[in-house]
PDB file of N, CA and C in Angstrom:
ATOM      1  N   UNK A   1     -59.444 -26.080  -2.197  1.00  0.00           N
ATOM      2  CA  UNK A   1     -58.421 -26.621  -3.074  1.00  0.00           C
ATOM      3  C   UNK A   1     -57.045 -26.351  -2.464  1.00  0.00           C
ATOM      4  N   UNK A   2     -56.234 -27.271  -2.623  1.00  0.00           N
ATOM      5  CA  UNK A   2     -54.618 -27.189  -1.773  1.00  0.00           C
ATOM      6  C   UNK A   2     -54.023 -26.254  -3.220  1.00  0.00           C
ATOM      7  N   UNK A   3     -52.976 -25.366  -2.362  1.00  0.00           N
ATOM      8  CA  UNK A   3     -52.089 -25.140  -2.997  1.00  0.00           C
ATOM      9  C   UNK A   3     -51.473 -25.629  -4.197  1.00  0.00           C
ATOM     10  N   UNK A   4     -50.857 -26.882  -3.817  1.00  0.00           N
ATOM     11  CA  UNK A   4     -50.295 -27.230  -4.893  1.00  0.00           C
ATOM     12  C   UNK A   4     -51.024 -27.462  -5.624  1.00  0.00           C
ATOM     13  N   UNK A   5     -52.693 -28.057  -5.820  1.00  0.00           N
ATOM     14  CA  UNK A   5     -53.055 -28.281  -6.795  1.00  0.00           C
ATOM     15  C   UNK A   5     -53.624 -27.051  -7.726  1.00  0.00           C
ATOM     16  N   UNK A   6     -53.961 -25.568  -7.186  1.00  0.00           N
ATOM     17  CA  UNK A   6     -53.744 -24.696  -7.942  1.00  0.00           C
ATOM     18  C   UNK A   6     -52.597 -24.172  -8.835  1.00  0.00           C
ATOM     19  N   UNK A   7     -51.465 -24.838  -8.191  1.00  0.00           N
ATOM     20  CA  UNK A   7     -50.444 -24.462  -8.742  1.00  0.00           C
ATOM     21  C   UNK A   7     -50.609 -25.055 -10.032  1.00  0.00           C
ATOM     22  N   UNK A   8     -50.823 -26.433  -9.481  1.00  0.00           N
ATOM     23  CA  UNK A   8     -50.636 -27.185 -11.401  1.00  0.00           C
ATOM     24  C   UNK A   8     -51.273 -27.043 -11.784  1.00  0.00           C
ATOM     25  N   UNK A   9     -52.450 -26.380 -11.811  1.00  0.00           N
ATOM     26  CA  UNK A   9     -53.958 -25.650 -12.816  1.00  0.00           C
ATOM     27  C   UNK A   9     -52.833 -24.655 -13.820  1.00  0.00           C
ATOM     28  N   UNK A  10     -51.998 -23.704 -13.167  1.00  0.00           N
ATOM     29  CA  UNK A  10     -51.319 -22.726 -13.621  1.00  0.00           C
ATOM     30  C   UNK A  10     -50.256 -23.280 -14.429  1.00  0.00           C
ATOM     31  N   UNK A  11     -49.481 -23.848 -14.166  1.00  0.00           N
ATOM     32  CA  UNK A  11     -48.778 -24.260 -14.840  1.00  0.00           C
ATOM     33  C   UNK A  11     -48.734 -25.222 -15.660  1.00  0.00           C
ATOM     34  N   UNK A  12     -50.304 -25.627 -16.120  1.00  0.00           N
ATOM     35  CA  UNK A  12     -50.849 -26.513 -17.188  1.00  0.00           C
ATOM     36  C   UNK A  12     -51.563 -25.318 -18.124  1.00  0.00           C
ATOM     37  N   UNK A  13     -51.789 -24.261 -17.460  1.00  0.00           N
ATOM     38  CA  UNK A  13     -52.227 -23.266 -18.263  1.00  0.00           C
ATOM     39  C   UNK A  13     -51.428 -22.661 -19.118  1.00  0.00           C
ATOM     40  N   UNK A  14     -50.143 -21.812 -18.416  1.00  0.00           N
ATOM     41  CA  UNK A  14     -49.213 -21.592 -18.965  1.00  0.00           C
ATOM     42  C   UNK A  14     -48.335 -22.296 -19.949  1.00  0.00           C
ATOM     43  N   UNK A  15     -48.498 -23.747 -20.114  1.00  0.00           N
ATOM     44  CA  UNK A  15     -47.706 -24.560 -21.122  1.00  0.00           C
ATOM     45  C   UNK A  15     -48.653 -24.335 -22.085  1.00  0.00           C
ATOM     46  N   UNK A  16     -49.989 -24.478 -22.316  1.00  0.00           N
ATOM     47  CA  UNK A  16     -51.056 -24.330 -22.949  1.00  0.00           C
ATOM     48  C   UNK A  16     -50.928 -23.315 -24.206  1.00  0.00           C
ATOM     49  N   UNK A  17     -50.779 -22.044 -23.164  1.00  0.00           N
ATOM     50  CA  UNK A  17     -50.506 -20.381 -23.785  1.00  0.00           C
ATOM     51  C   UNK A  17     -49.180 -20.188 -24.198  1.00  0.00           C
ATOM     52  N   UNK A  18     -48.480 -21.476 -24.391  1.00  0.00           N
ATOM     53  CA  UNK A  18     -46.823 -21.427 -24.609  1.00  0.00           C
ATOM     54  C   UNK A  18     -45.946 -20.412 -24.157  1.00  0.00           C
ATOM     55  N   UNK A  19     -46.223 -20.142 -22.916  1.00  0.00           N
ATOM     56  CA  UNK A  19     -46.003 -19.193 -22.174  1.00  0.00           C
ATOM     57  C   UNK A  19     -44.303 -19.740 -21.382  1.00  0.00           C
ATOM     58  N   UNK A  20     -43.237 -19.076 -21.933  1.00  0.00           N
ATOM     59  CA  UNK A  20     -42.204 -19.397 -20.606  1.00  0.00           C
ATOM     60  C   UNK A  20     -41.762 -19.770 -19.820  1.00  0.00           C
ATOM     61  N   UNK A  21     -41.930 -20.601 -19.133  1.00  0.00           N
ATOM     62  CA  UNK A  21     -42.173 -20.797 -17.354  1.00  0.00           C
ATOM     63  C   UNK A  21     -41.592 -21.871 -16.691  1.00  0.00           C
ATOM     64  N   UNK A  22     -41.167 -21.791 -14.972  1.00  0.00           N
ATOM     65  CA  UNK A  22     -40.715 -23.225 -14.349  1.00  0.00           C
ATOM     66  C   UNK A  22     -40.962 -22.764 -13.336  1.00  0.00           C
ATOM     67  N   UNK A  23     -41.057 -23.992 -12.535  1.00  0.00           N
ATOM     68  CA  UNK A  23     -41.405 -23.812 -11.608  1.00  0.00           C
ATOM     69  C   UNK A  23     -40.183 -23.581 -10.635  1.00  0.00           C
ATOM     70  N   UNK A  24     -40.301 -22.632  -9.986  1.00  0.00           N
ATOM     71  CA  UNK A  24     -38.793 -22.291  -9.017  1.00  0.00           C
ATOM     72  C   UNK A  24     -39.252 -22.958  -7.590  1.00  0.00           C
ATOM     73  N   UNK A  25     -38.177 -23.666  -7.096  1.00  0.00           N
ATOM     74  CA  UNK A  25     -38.073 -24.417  -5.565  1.00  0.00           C
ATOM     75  C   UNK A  25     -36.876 -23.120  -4.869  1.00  0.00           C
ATOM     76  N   UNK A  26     -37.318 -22.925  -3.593  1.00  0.00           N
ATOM     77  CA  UNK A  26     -36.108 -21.982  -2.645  1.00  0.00           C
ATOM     78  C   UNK A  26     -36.182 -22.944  -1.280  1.00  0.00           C
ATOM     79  N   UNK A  27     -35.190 -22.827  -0.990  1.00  0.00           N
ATOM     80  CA  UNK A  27     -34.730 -23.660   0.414  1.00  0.00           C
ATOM     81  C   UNK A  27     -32.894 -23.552   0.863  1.00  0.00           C
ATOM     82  N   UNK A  28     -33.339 -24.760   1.246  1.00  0.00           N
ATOM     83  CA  UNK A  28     -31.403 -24.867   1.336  1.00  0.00           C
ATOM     84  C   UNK A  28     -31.956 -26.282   1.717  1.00  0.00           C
ATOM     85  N   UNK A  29     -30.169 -26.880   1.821  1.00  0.00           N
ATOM     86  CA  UNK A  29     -29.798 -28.458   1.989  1.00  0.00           C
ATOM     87  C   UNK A  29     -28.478 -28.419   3.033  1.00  0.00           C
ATOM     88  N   UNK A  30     -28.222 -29.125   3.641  1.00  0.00           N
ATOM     89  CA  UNK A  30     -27.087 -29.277   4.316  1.00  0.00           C
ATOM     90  C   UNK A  30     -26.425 -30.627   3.867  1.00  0.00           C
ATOM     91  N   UNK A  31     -25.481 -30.578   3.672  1.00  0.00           N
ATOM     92  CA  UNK A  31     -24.577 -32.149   2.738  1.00  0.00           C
ATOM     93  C   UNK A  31     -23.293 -32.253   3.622  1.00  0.00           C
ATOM     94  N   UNK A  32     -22.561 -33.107   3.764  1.00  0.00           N
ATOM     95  CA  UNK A  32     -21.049 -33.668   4.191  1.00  0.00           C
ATOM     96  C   UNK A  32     -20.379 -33.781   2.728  1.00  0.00           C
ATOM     97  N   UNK A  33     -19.067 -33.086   2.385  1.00  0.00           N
ATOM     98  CA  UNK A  33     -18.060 -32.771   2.126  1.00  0.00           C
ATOM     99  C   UNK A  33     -17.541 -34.210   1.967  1.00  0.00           C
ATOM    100  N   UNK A  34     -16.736 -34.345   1.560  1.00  0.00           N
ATOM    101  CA  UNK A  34     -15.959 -36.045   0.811  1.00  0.00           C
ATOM    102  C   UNK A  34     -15.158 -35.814   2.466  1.00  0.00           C
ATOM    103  N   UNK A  35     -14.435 -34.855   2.982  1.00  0.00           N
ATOM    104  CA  UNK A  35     -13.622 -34.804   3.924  1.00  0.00           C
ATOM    105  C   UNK A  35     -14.422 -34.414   5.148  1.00  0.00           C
ATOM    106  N   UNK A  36     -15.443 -34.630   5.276  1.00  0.00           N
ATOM    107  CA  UNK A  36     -16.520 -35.213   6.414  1.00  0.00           C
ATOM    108  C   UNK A  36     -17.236 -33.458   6.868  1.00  0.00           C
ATOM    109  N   UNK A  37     -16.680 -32.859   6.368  1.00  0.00           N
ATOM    110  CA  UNK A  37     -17.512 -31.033   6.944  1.00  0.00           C
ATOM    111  C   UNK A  37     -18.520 -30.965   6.257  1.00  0.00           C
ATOM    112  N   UNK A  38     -19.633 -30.144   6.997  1.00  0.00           N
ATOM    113  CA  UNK A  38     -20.752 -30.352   6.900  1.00  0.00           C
ATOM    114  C   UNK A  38     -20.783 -28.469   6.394  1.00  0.00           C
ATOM    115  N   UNK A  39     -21.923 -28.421   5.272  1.00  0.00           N
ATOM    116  CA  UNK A  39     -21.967 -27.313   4.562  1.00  0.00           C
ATOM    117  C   UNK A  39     -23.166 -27.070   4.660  1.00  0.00           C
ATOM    118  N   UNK A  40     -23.892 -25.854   4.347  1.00  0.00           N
ATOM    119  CA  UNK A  40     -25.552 -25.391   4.563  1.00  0.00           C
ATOM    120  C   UNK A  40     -25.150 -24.871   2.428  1.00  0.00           C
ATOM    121  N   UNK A  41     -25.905 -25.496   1.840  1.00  0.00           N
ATOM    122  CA  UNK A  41     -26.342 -24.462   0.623  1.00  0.00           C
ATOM    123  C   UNK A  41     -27.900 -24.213   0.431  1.00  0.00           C
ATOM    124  N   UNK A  42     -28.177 -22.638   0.351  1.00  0.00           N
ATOM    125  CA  UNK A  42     -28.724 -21.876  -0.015  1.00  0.00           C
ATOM    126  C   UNK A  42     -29.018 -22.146  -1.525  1.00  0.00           C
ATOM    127  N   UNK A  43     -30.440 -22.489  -1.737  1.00  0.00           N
ATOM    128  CA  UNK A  43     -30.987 -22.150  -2.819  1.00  0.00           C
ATOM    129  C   UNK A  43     -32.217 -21.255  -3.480  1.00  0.00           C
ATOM    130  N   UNK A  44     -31.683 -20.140  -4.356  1.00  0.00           N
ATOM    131  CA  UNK A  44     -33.273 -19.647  -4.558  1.00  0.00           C
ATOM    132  C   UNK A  44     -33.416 -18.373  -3.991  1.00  0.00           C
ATOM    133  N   UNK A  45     -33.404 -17.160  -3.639  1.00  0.00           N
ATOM    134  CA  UNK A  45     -33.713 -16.254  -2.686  1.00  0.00           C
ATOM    135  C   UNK A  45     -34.825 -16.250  -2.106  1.00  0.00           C
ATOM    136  N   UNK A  46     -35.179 -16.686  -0.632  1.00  0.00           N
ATOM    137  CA  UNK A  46     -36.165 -15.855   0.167  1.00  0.00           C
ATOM    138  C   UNK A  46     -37.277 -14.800  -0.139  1.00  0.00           C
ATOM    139  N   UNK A  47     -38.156 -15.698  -0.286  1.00  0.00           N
ATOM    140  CA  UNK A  47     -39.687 -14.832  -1.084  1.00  0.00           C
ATOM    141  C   UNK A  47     -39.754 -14.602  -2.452  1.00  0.00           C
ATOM    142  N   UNK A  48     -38.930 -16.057  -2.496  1.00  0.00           N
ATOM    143  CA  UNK A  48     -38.715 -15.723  -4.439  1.00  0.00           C
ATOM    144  C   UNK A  48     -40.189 -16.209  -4.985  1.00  0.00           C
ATOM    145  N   UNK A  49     -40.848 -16.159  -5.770  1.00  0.00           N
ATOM    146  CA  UNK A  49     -42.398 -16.600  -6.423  1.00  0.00           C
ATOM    147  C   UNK A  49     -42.362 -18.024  -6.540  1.00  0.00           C
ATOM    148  N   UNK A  50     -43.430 -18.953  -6.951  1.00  0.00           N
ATOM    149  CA  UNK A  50     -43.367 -20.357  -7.005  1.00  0.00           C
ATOM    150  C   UNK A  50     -43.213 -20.347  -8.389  1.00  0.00           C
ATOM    151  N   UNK A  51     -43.575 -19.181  -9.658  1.00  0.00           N
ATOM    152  CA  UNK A  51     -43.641 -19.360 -10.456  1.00  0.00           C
ATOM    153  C   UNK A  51     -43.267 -18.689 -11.269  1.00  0.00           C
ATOM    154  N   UNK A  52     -41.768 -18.755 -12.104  1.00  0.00           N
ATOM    155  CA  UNK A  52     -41.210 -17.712 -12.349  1.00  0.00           C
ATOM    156  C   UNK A  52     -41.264 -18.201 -14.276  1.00  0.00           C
ATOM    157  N   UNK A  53     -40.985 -16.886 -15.121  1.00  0.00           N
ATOM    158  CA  UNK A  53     -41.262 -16.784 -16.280  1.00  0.00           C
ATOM    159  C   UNK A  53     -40.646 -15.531 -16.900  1.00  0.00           C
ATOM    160  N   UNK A  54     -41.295 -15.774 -18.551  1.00  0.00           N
ATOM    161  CA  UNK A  54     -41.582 -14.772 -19.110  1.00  0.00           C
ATOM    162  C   UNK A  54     -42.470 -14.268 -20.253  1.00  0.00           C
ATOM    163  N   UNK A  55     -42.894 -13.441 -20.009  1.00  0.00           N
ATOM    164  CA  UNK A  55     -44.282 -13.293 -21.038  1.00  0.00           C
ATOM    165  C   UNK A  55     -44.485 -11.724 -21.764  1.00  0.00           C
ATOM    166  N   UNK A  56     -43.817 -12.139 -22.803  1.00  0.00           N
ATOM    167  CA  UNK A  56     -44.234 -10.769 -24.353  1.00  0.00           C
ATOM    168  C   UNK A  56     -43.135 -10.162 -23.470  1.00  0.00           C
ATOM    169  N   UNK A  57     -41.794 -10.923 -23.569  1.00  0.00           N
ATOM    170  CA  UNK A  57     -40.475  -9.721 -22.884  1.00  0.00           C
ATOM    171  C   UNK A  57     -40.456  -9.784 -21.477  1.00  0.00           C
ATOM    172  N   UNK A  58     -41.122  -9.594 -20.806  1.00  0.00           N
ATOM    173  CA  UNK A  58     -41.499  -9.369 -18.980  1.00  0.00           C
ATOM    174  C   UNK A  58     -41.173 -10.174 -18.576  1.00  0.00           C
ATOM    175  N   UNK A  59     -40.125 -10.219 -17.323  1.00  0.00           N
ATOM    176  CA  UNK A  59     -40.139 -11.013 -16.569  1.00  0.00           C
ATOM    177  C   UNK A  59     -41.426 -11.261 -15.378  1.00  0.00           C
ATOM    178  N   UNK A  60     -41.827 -12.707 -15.404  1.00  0.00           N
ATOM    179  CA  UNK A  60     -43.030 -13.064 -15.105  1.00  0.00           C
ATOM    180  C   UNK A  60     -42.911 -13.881 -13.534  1.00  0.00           C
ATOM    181  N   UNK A  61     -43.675 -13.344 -12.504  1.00  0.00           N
ATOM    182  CA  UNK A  61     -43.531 -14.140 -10.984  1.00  0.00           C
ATOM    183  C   UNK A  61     -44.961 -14.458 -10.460  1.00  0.00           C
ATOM    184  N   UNK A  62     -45.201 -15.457 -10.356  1.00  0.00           N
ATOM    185  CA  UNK A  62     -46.563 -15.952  -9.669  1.00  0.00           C
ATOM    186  C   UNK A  62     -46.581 -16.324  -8.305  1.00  0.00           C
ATOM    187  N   UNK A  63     -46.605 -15.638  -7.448  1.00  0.00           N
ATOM    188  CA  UNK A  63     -47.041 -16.381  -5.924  1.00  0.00           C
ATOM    189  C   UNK A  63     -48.205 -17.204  -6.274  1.00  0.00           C
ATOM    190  N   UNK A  64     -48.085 -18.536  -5.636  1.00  0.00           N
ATOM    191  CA  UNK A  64     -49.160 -19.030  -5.198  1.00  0.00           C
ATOM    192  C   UNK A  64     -49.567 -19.157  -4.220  1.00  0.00           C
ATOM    193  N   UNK A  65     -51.167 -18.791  -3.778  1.00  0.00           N
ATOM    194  CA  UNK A  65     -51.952 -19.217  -2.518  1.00  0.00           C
ATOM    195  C   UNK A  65     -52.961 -19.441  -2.683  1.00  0.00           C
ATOM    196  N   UNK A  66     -53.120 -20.556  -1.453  1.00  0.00           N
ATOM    197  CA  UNK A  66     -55.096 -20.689  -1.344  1.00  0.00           C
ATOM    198  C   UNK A  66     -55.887 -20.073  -0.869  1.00  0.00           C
ATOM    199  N   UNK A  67     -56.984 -20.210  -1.340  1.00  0.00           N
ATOM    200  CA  UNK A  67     -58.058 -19.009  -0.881  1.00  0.00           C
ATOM    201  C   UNK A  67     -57.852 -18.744   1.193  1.00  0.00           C
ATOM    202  N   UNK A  68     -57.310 -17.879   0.934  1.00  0.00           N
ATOM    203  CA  UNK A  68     -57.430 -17.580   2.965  1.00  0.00           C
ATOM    204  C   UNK A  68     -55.608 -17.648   2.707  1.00  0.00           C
ATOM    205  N   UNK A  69     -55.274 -17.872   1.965  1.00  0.00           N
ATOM    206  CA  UNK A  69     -53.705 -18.353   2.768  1.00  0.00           C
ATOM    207  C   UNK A  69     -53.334 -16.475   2.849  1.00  0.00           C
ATOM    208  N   UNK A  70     -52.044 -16.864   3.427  1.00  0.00           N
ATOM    209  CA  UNK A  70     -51.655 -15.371   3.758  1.00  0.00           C
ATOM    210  C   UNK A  70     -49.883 -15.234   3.060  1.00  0.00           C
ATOM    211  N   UNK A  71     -49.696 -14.353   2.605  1.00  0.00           N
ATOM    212  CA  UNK A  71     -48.212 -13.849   1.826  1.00  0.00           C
ATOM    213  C   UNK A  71     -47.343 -13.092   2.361  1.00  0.00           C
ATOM    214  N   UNK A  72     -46.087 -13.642   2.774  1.00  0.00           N
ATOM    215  CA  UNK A  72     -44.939 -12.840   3.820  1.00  0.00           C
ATOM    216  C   UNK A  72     -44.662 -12.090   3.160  1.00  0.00           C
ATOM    217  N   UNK A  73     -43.991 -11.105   4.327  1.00  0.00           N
ATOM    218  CA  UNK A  73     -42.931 -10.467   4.028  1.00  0.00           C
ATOM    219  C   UNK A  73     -42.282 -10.246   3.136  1.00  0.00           C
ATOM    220  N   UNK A  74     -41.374 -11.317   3.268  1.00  0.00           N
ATOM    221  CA  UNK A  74     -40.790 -11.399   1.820  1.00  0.00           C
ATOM    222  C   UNK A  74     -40.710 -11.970   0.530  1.00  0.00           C
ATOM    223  N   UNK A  75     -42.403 -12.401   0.402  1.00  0.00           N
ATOM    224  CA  UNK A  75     -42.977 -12.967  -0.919  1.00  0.00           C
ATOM    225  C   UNK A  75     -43.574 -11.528  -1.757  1.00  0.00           C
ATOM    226  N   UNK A  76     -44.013 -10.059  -0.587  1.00  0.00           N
ATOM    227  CA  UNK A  76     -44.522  -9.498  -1.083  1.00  0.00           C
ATOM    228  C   UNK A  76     -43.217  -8.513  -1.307  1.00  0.00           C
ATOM    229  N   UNK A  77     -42.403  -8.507  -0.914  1.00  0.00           N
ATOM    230  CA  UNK A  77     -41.009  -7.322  -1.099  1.00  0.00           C
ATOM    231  C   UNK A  77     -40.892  -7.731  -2.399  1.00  0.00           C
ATOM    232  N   UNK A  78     -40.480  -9.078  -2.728  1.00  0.00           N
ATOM    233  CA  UNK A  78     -40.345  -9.834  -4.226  1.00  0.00           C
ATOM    234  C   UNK A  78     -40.997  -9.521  -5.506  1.00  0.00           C
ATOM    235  N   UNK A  79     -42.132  -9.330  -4.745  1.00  0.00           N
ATOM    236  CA  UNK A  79     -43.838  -9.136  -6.427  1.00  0.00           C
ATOM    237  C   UNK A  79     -43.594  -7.902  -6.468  1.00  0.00           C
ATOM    238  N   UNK A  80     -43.309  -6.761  -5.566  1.00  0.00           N
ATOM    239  CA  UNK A  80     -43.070  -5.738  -5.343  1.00  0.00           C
ATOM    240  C   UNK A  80     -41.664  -4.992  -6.515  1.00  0.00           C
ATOM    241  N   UNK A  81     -40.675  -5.747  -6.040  1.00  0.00           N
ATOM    242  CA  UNK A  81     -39.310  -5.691  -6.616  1.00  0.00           C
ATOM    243  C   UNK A  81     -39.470  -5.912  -7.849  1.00  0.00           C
ATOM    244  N   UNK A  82     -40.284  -6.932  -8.447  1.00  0.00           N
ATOM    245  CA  UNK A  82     -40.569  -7.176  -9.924  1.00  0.00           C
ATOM    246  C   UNK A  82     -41.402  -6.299 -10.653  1.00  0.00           C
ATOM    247  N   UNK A  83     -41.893  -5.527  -9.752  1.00  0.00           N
ATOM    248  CA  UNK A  83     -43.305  -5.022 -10.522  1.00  0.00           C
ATOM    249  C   UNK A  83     -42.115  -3.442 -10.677  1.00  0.00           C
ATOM    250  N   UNK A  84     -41.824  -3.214  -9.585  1.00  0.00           N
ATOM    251  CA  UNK A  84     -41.158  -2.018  -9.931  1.00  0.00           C
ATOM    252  C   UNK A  84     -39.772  -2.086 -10.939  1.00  0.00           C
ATOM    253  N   UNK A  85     -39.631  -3.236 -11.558  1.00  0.00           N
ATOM    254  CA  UNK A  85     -38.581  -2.925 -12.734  1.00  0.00           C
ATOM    255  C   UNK A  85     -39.208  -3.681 -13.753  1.00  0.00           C
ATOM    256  N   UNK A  86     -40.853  -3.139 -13.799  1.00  0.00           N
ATOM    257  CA  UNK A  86     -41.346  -3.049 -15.177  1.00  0.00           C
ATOM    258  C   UNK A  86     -41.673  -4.697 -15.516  1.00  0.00           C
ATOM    259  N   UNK A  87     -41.786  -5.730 -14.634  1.00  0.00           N
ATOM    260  CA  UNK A  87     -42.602  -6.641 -14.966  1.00  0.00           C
ATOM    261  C   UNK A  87     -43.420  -7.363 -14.328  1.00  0.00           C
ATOM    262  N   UNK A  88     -43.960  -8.663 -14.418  1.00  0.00           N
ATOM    263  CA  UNK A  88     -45.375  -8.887 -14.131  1.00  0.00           C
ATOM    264  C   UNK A  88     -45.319  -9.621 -12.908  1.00  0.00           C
ATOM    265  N   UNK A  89     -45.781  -9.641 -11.892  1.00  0.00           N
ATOM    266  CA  UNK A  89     -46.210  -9.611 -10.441  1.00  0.00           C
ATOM    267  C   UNK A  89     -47.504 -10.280 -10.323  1.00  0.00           C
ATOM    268  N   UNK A  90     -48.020 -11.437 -10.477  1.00  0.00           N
ATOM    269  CA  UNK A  90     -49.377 -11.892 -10.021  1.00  0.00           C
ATOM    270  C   UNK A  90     -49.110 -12.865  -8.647  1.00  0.00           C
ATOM    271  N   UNK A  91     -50.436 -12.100  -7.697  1.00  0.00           N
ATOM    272  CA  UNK A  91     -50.389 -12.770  -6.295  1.00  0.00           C
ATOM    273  C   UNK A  91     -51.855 -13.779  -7.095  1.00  0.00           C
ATOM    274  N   UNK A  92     -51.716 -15.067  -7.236  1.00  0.00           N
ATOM    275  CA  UNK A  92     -52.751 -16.038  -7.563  1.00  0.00           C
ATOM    276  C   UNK A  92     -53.189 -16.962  -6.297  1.00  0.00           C
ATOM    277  N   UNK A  93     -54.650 -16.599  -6.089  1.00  0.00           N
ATOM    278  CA  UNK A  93     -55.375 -17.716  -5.270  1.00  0.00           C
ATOM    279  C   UNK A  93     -56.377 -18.766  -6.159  1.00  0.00           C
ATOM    280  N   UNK A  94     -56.154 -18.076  -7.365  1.00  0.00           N
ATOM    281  CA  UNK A  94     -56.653 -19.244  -8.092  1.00  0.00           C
ATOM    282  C   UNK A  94     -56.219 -18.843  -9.536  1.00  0.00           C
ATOM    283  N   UNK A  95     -56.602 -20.113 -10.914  1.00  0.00           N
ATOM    284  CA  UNK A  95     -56.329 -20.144 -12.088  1.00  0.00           C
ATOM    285  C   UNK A  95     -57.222 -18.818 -12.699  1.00  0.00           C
ATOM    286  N   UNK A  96     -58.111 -18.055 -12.708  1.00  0.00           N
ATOM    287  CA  UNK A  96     -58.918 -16.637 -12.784  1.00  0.00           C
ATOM    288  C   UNK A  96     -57.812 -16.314 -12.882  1.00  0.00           C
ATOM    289  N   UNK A  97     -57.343 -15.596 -11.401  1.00  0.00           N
ATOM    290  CA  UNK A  97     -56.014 -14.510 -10.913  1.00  0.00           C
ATOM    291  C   UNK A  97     -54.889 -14.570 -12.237  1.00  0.00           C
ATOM    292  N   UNK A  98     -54.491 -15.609 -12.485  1.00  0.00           N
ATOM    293  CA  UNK A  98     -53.722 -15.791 -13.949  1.00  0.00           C
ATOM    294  C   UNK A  98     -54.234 -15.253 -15.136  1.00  0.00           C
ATOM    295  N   UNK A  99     -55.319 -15.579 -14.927  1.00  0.00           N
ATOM    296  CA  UNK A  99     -56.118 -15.536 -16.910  1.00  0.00           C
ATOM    297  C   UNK A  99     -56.031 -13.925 -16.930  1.00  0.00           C
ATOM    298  N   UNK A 100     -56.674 -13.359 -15.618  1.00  0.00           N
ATOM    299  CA  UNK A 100     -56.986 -11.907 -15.802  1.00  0.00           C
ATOM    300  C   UNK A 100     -55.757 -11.131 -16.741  1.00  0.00           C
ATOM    301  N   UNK A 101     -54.234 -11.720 -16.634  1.00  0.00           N
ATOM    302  CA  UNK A 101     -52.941 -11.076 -17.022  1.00  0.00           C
ATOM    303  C   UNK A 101     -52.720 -11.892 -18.138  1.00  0.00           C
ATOM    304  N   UNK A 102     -52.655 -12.987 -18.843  1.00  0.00           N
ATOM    305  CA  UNK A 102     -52.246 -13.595 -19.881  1.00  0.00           C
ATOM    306  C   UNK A 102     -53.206 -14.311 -20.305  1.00  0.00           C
ATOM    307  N   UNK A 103     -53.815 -13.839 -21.721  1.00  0.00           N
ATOM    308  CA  UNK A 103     -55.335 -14.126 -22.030  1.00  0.00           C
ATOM    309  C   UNK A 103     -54.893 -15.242 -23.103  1.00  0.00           C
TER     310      UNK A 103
END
C-alpha cells in the first residue's frame, strides 16, 4: 500500500472519531516579487509529522510510512520533541498503528 493511501485511511478515521486534525504540508516555494526579486519561503518546519492534531487536550503528530519505509532524522527529533512535552507521537505504517492510541 502507498503512503499516501494509508494516509487517507487515517485521516478518514480520525474525522470518523471527531478527532481534531489536518493534514500539515512542509516545503518551501520560490516566487518573483512584483519588482522582479526572487524570494525562497519556507513552509512548515523540517520533520514536522504529516499529521498534526489534537486529541482529549494533547497535541497530536502522526508520521506516516509504508511498511519498509524508513523515518529521518528529523521526523524522529519531532515525535520525540512532542512526546517529551507531554503529547502524542504516533510513528504509523498502517491504520492499526493509529487505533492502538485513539480507540
Amino acid at each position: 500500500m502507498l503512503e499516501k493511501q494509508i494516509q487517507a485511511q487515517i485521516l478518514h478515521y480520525l474525522t470518523l472519531k471527531s478527532v481534531f486534525h489536518w493534514r500539515n504540508n512542509t516545503g518551501g516555494a520560490t516566487y518573483q516579487s512584483k519588482n522582479g526579486k526572487k524570494s525562497f519561503v519556507r513552509f512548515g518546519q523540517p520533520g514536522m509529522s504529516d499529521i498534526l492534531g489534537i486529541y482529549k487536550g494533547k497535541f497530536l503528530a502522526i508520521e506516516v510510512k509504508r511498511p519498509g519505509g524508513k523515518v529521518t532524522d528529523l521526523q524522529k527529533k519531532f515525535l520525540e520533541a512532542i512526546e517529551s512535552n507531554d503529547g502524542i507521537a504516533i510513528l504509523a505504517y498502517d491504520l492499526d498503528d493509529v487505533k492502538k492510541v485513539i480507540a
